[in-house]
N, C-alpha and C. Protein backbone atom coordinates (compact mmCIF):
# COMPACT_ATOMS: atom_id res chain seq x y z
N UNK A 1 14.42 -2.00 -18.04
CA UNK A 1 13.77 -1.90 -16.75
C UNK A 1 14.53 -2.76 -15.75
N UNK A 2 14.86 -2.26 -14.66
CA UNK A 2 15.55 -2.94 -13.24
C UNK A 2 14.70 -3.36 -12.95
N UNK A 3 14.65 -4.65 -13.17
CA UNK A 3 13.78 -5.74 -11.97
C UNK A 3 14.24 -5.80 -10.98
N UNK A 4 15.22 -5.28 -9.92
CA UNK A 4 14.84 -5.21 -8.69
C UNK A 4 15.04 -3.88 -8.18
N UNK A 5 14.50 -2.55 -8.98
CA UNK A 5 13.91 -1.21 -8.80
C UNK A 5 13.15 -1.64 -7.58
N UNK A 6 13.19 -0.97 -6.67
CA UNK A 6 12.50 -0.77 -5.39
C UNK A 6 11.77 0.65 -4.77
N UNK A 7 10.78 0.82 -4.46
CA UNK A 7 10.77 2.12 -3.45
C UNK A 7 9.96 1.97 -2.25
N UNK A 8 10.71 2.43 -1.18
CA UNK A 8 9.86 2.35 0.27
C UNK A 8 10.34 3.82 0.40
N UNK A 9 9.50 3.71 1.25
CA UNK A 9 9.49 5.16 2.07
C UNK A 9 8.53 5.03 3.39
N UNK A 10 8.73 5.74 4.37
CA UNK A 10 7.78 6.01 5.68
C UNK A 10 6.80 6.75 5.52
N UNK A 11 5.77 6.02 5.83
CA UNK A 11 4.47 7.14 6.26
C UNK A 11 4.11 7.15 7.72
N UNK A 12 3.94 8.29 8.10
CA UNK A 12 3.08 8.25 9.48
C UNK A 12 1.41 8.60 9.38
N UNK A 13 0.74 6.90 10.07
CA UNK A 13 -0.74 7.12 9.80
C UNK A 13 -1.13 7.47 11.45
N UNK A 14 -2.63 7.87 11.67
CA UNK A 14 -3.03 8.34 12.75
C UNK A 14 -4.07 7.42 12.91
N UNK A 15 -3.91 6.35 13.86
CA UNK A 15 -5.46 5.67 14.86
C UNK A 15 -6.16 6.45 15.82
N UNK A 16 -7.37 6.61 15.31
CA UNK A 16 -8.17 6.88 15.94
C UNK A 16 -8.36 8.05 16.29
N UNK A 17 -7.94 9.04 15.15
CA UNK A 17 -7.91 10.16 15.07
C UNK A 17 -6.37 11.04 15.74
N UNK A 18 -5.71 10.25 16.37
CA UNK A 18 -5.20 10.96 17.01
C UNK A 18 -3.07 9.97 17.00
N UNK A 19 -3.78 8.90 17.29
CA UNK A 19 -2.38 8.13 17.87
C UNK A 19 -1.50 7.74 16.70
N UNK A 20 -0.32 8.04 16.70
CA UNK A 20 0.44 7.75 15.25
C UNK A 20 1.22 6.63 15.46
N UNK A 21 1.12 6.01 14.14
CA UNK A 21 1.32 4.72 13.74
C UNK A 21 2.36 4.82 12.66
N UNK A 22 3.74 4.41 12.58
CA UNK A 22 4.44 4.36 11.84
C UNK A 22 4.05 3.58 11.14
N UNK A 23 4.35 3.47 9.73
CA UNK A 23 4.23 2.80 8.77
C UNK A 23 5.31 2.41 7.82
N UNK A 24 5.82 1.32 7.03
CA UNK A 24 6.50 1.35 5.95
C UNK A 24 6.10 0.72 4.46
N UNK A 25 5.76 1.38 3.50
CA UNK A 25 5.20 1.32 2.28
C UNK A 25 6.43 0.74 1.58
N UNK A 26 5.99 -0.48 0.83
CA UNK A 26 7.27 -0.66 -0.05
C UNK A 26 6.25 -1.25 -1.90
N UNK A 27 7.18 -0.62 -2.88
CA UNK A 27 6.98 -1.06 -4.01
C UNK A 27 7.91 -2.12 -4.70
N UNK A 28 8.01 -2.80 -5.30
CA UNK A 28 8.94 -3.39 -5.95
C UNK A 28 8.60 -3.65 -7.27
N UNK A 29 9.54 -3.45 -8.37
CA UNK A 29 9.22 -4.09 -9.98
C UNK A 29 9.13 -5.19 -10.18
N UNK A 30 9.55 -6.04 -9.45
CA UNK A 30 9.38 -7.58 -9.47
C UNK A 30 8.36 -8.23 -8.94
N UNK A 31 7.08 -7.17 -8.15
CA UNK A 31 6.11 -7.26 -7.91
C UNK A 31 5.01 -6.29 -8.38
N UNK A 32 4.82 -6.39 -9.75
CA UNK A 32 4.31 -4.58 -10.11
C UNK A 32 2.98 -4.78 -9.96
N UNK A 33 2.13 -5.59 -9.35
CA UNK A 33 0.85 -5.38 -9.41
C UNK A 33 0.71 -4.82 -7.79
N UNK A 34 1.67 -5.61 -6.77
CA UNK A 34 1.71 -5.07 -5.31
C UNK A 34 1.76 -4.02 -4.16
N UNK A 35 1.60 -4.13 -3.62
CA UNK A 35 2.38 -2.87 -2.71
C UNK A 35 2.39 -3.44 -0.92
N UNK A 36 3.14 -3.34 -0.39
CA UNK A 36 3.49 -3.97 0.80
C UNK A 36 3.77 -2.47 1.77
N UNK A 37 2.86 -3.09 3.21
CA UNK A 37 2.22 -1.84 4.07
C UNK A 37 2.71 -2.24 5.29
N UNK A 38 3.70 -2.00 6.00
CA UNK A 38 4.28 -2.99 7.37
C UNK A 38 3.93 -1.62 8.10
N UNK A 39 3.32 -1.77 9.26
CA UNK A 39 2.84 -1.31 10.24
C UNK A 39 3.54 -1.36 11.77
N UNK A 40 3.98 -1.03 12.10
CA UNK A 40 4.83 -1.18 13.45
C UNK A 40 3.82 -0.80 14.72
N UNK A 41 3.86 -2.25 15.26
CA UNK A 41 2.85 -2.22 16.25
C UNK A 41 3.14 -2.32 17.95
N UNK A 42 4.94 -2.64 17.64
CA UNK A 42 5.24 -2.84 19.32
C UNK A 42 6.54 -2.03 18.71
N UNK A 43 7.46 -1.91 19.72
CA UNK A 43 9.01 -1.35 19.44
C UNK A 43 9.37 -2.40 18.19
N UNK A 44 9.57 -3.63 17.92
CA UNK A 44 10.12 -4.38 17.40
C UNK A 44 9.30 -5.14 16.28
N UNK A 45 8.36 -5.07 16.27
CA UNK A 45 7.23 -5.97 15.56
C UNK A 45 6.28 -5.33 14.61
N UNK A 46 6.53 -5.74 13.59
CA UNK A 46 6.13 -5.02 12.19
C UNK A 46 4.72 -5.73 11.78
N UNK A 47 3.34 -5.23 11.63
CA UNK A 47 2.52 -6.57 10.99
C UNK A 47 2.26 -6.07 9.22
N UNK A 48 2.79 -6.66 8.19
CA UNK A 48 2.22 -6.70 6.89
C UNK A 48 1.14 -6.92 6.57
N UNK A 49 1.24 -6.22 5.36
CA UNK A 49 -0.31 -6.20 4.64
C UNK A 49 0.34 -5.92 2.88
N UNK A 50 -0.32 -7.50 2.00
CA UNK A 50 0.07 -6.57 0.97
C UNK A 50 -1.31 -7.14 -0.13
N UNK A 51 -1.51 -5.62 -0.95
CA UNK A 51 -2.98 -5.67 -1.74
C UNK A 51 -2.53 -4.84 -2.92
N UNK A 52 -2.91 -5.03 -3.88
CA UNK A 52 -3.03 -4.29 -5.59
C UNK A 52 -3.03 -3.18 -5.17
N UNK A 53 -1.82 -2.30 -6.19
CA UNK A 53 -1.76 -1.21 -5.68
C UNK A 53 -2.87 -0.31 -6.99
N UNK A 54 -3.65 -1.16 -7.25
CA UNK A 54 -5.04 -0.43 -8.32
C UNK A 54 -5.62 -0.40 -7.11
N UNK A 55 -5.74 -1.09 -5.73
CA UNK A 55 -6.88 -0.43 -5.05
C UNK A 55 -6.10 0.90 -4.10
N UNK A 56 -5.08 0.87 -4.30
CA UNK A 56 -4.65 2.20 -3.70
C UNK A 56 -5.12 3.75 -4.36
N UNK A 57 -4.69 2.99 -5.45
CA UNK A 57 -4.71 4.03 -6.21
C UNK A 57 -6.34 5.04 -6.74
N UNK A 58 -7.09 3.50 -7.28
CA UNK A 58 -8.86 4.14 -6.57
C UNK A 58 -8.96 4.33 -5.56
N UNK A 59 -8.45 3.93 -4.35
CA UNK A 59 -8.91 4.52 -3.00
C UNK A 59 -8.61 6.34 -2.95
N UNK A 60 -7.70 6.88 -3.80
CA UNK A 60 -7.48 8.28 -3.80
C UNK A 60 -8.79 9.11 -4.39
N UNK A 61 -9.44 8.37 -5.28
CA UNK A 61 -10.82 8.79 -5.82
C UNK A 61 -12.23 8.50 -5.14
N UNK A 62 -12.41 7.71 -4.47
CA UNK A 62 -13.15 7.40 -4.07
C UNK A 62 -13.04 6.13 -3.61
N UNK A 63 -14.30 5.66 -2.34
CA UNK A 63 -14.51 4.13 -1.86
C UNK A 63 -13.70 3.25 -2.58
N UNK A 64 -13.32 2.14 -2.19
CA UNK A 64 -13.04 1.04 -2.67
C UNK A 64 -12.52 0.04 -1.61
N UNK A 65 -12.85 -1.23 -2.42
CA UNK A 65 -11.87 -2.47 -1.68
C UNK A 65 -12.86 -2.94 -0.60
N UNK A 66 -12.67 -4.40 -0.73
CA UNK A 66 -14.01 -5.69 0.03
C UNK A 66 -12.77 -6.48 0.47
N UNK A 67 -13.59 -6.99 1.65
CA UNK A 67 -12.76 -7.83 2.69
C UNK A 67 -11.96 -7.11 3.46
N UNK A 68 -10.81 -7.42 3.97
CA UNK A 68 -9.79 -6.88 4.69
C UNK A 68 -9.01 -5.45 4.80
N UNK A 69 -9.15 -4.95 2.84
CA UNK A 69 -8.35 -3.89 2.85
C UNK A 69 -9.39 -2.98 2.09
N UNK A 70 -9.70 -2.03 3.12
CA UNK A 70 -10.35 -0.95 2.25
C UNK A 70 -9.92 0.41 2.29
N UNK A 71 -9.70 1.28 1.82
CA UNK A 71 -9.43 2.65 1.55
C UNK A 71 -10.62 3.60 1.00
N UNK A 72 -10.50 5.12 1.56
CA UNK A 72 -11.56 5.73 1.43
C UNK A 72 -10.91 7.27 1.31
N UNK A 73 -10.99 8.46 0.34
CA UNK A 73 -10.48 9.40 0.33
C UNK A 73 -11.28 10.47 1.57
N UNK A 74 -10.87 11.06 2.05
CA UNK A 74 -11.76 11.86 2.79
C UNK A 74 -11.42 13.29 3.30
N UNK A 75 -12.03 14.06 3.16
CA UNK A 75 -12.05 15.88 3.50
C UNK A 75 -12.74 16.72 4.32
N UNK A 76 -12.00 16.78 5.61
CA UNK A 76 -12.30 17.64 6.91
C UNK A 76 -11.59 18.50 7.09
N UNK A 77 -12.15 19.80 7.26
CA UNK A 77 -11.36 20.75 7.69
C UNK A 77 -10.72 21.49 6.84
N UNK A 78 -11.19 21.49 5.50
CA UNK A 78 -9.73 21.85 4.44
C UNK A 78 -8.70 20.99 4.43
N UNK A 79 -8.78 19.70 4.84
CA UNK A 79 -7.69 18.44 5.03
C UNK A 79 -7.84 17.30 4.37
N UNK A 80 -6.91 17.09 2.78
CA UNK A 80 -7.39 15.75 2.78
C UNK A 80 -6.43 14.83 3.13
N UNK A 81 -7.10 13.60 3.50
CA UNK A 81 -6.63 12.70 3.69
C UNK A 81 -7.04 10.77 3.02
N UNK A 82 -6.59 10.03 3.12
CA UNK A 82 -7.53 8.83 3.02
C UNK A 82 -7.56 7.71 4.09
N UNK A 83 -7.91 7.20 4.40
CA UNK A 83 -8.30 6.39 5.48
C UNK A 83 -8.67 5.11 4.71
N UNK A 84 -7.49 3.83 5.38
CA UNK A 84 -7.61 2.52 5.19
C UNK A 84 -8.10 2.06 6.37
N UNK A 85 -9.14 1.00 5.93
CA UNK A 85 -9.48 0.31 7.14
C UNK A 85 -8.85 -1.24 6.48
N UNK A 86 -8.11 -1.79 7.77
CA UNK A 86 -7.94 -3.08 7.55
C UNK A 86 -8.46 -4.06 8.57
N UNK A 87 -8.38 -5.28 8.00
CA UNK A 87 -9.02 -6.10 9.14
C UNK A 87 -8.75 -7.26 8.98
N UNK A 88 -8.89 -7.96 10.09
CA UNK A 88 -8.20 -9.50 10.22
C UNK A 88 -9.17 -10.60 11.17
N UNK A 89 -8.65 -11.81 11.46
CA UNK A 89 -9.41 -12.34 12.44
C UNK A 89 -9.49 -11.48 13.85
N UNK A 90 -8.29 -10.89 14.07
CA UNK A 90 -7.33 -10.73 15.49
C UNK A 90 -7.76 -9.06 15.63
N UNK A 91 -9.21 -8.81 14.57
CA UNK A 91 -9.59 -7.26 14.85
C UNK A 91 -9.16 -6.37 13.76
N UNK A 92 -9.59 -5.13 13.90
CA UNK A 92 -9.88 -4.08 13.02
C UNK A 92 -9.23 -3.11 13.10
N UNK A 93 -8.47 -2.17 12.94
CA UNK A 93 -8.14 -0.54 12.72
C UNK A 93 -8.38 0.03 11.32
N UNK A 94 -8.21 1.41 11.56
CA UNK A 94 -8.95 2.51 10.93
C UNK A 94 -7.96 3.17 10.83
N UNK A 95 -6.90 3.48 9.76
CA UNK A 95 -5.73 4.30 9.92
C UNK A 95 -6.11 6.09 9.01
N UNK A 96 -5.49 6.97 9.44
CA UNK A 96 -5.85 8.15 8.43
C UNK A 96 -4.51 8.39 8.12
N UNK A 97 -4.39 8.55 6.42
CA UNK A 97 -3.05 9.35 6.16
C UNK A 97 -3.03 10.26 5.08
N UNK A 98 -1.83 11.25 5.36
CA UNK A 98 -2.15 12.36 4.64
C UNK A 98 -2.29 12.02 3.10
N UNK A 99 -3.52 12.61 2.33
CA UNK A 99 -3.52 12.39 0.53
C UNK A 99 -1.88 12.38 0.20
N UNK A 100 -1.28 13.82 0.23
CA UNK A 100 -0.54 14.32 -0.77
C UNK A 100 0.86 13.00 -0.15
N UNK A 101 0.99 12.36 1.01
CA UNK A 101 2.13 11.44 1.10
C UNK A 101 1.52 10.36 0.34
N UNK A 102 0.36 9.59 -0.18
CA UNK A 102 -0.14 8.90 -0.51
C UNK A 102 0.37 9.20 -1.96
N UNK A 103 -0.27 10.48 -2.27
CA UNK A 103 -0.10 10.72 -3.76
C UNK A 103 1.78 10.58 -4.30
N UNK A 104 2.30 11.06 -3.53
CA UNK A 104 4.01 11.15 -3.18
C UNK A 104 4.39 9.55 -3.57
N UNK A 105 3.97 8.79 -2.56
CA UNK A 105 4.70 7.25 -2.81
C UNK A 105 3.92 6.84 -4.21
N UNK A 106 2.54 7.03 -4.62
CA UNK A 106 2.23 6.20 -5.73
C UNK A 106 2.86 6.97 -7.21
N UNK A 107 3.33 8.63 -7.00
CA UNK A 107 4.24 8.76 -8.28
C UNK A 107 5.77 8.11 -8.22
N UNK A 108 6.12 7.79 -7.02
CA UNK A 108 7.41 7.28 -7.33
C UNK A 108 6.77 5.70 -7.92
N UNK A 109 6.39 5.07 -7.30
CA UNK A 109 6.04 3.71 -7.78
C UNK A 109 5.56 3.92 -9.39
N UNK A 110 4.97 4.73 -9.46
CA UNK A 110 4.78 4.91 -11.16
C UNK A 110 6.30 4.82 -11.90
N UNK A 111 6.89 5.82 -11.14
CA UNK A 111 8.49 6.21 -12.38
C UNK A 111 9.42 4.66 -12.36
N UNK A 112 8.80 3.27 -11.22
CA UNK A 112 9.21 2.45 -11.50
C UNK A 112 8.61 1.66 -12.37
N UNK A 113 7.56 1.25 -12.52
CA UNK A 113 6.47 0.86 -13.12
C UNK A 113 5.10 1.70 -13.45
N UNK A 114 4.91 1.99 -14.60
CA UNK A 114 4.02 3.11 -14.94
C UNK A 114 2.44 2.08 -14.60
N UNK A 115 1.71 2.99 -13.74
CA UNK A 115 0.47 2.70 -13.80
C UNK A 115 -0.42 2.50 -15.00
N UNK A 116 -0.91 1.19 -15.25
CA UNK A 116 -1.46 0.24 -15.62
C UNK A 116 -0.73 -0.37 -16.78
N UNK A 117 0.70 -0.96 -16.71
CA UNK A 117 1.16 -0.87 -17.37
C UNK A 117 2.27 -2.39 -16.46
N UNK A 118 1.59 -2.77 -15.41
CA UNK A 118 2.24 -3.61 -14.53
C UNK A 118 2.48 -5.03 -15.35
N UNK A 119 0.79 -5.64 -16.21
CA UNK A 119 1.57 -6.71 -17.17
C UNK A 119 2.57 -7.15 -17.79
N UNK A 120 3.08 -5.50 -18.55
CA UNK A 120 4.58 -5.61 -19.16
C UNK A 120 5.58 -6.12 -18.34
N UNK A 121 5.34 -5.98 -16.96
CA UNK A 121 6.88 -6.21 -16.05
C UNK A 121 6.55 -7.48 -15.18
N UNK A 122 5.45 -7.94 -15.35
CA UNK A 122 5.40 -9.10 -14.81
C UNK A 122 6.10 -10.04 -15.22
N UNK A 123 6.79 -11.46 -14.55
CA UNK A 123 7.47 -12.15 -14.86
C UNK A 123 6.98 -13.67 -14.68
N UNK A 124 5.98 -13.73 -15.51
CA UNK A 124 5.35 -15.30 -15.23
C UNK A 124 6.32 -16.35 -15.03
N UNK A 125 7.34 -16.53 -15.86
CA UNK A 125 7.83 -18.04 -15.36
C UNK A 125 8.61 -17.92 -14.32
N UNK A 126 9.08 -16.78 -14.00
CA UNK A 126 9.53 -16.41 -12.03
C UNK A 126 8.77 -17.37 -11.52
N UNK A 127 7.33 -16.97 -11.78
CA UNK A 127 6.36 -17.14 -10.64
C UNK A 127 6.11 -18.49 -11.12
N UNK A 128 6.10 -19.21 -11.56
CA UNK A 128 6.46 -20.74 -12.23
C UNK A 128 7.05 -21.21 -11.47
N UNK A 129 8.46 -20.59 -11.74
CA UNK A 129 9.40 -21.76 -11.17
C UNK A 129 9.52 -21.79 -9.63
N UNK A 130 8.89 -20.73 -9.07
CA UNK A 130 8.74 -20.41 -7.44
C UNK A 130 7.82 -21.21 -7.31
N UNK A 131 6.80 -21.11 -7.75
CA UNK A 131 5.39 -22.59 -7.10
C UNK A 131 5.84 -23.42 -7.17
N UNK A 132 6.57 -24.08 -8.21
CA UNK A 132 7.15 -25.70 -8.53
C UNK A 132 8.14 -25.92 -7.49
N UNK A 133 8.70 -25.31 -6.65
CA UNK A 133 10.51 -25.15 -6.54
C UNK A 133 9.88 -25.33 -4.75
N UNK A 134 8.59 -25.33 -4.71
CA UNK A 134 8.11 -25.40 -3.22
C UNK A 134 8.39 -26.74 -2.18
């Protein structure tokens, strides 16, 4: 296994029903429990977000996720989609994005790290020697 296997890819999410919000999704093996969500909010200025990608992945089934990052599958129109709501001190959005790009980035992140299977690739004394090394 390549520990530094990577996958990003672009999603485009929609605020507020309507306004599109670039996005960039990134996975990494050296982080296999993660998933990192950079949001582009001015021409130049990216804001992150990163949460277990087990709640991504229940968010495709149904509700999930308390506090800041929640996800919700949802079907209008013959359309699915899921909708994260995130939130911070500095306020709230409501993003919608399409299921099947959702479903798209979490099989590649699988063929790097197979879902639920992230323990194996974890690297505890990494993460050791990074706290100590502070």
């Amino acid at each position: 296994m390549n520990k530094n296997a990577e996958h990003t890819e672009q999603l485009i999410s929609l605020y507020g029903g309507s306004t599109p919000v670039r996005s960039r999704w990134t996975y990494r093996a050296s982080e296999p429990f993660t998933v990192t969500a950079a949001f582009q909010t001015d021409r130049d200025r990216w804001v992150e977000w990163i949460f277990a990608r087990d709640l991504l992945v229940a968010g495709l089934i149904g509700p999930t996720g308390e506090g800041d990052v929640r996800f919700s599958p949802e079907h209008t129109d013959g359309r699915a989609s899921i909708l994260l709501e995130i939130e911070s001190p500095e306020g709230q959005a409501i993003l919608e994005m399409e299921y099947e790009a959702v479903e798209r980035f979490l099989t590649a992140t699988a063929k790097i790290v197979p879902i639920g299977s992230e323990s194996d690739f974890f690297d505890v004394d990494a993460l050791i020697e990074e706290i100590t090394n502070v």
